[in-house]
Protein backbone atom coordinates (compact mmCIF):
# COMPACT_ATOMS: atom_id res chain seq x y z
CA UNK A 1 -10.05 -9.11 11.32
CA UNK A 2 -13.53 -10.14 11.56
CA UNK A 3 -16.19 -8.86 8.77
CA UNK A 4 -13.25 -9.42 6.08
CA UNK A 5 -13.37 -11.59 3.63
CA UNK A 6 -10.66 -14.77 2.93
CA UNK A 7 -8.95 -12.42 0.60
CA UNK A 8 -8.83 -9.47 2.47
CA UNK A 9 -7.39 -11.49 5.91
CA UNK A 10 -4.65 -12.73 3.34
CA UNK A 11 -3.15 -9.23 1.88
CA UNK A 12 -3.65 -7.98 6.08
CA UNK A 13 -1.42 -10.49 6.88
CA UNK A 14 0.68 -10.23 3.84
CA UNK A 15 1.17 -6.89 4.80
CA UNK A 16 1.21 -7.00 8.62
CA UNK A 17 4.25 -9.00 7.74
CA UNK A 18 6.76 -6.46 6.84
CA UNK A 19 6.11 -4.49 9.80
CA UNK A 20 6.61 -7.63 12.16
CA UNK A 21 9.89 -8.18 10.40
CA UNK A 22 11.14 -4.46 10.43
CA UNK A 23 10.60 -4.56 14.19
CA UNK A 24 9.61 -1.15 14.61
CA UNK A 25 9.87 -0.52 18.07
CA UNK A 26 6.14 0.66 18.24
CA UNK A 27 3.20 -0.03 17.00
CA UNK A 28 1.70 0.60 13.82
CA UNK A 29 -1.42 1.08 12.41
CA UNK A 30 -2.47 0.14 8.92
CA UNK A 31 -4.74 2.28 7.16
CA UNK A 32 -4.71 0.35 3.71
CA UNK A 33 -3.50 -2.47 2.41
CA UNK A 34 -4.17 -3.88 -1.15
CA UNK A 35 -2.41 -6.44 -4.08
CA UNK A 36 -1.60 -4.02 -6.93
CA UNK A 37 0.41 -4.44 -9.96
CA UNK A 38 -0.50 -7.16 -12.58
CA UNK A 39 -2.47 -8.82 -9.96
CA UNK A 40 -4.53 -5.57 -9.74
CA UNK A 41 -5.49 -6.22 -13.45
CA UNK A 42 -5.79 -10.01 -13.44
CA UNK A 43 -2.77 -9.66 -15.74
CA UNK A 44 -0.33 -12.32 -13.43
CA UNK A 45 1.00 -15.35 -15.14
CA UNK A 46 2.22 -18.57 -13.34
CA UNK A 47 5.78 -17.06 -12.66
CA UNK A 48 4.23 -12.99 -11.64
CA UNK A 49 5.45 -12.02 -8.54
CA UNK A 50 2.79 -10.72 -5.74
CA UNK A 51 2.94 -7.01 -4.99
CA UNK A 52 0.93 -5.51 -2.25
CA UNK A 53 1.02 -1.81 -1.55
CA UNK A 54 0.10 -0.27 1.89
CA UNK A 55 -0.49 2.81 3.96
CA UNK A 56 0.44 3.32 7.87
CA UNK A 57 0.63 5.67 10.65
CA UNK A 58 2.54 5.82 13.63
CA UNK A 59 2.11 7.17 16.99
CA UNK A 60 3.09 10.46 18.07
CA UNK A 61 6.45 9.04 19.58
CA UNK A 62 7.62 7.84 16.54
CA UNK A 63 7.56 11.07 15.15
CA UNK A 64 8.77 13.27 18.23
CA UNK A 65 11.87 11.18 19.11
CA UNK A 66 15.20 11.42 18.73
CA UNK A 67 15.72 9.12 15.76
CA UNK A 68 13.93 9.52 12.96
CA UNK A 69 11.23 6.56 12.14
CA UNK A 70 11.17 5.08 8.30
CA UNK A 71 8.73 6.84 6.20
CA UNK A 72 9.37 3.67 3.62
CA UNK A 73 8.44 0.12 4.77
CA UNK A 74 9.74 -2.16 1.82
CA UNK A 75 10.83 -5.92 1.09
CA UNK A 76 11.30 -8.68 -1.46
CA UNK A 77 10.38 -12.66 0.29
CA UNK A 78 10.42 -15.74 -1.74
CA UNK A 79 7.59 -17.46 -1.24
CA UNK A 80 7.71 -20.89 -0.18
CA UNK A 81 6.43 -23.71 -2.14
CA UNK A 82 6.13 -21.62 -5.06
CA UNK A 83 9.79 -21.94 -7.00
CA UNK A 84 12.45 -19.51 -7.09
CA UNK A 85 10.52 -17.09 -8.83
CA UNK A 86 7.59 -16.64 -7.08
CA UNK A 87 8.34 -13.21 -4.80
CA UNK A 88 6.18 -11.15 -2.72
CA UNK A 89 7.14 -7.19 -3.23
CA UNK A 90 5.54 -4.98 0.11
CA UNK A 91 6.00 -1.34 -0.04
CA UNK A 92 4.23 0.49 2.55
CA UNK A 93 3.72 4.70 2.75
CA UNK A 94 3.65 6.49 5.99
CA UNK A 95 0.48 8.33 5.75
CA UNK A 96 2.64 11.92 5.63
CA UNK A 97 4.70 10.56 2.80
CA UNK A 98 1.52 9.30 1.09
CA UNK A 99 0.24 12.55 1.38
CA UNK A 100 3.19 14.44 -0.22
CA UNK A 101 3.04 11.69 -3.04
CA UNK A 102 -0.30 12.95 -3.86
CA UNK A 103 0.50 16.17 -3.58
CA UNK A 104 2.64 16.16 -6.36
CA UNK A 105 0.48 14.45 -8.77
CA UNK A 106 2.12 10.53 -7.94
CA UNK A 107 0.04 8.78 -10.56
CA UNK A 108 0.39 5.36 -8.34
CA UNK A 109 -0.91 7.12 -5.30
CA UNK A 110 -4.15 8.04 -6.99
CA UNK A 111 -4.39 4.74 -8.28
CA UNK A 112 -4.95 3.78 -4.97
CA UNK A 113 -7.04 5.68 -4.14
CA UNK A 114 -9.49 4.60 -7.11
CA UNK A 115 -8.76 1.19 -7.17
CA UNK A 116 -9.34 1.04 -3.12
CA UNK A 117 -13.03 1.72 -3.65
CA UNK A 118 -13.56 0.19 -7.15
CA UNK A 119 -13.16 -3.33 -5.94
CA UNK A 120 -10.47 -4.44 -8.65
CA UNK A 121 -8.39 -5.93 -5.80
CA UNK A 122 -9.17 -7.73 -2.05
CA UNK A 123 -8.36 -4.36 0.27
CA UNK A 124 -7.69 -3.68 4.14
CA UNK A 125 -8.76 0.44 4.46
CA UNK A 126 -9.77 2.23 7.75
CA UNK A 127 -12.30 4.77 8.04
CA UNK A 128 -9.90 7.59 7.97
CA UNK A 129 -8.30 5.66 4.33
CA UNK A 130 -12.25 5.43 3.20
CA UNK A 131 -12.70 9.18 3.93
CA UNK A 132 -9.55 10.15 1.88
CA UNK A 133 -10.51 7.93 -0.99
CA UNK A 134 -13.98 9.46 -0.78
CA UNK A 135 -12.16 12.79 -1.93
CA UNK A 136 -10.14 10.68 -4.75
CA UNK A 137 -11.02 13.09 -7.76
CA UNK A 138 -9.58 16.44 -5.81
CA UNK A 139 -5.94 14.79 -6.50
CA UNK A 140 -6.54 14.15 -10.41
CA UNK A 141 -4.65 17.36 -10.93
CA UNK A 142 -2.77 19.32 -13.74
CA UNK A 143 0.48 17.60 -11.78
CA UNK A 144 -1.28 14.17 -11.83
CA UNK A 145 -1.88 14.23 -15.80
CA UNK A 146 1.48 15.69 -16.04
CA UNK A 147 3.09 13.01 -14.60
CA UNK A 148 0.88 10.25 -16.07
CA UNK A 149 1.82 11.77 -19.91
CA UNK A 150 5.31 11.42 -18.36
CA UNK A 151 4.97 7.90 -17.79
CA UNK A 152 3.27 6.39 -20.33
């Protein structure tokens, strides 16, 4: 983790968390990690929970054996020292599923994408996470708005 900033180490390890705790059976690689929800918008008040979203990929094994591996990484932890309402939310995306979240116009997805390179919130992101954000506007489809409208 050198290079990265206080802020990024902390969402890493946030994040490297859940997959210690799901004990995987191999090893996974994030691609991108980041704090989203009110955080993202400096919209958290004293009793906000702390959501961080994620992207990782698994090797080849994981996908070629016999059982299949989780395409969903997600928990809820209290937080300790912070009351009984302070939670931490983690939901990580296999990079496949990420992908067919995009491809159907996920509105969230994008937002990560944008809000990966905009700097509104401390991220982890990989080259290969840099290079797909770099192609962010491709996914701001007819789907995407769709789905936005739908939403708001």
């Amino acid at each position: 983790m050198a290079g990265m900033t206080k802020e990024e180490r902390a969402v890493a390890e946030a994040v490297r968390g859940i997959v210690s705790r799901r004990q995987v059976g191999y090893t996974v690689r994030l691609e991108m990690a980041m704090v989203a929800g009110s955080a993202m918008y400096s919209l958290a008040g004293t009793r906000s929970d702390t959501d961080y979203v994620g992207v990782f990929t698994m090797p080849s094994e994981a996908y070629l054996g016999l059982e299949k591996a989780s395409s969903v990484m997600d928990s809820i932890a209290n937080v300790p020292g912070h009351g009984s309402e302070a939670e931490e939310d983690h939901a990580l995306h296999e990079i496949g599923k990420f992908a067919r979240m995009l491809a159907k116009g996920n509105f969230q997805a994008v937002e990560q994408l944008y809000s990966s390179v905009e700097g509104k919130t401390p991220v982890v992101a990989s080259p290969a996470w840099a290079a797909l954000a770099d192609r962010r506007s491709e996914f701001v489809t007819a789907e995407f708005v769709t789905m936005y409208l739908l939403y708001v």
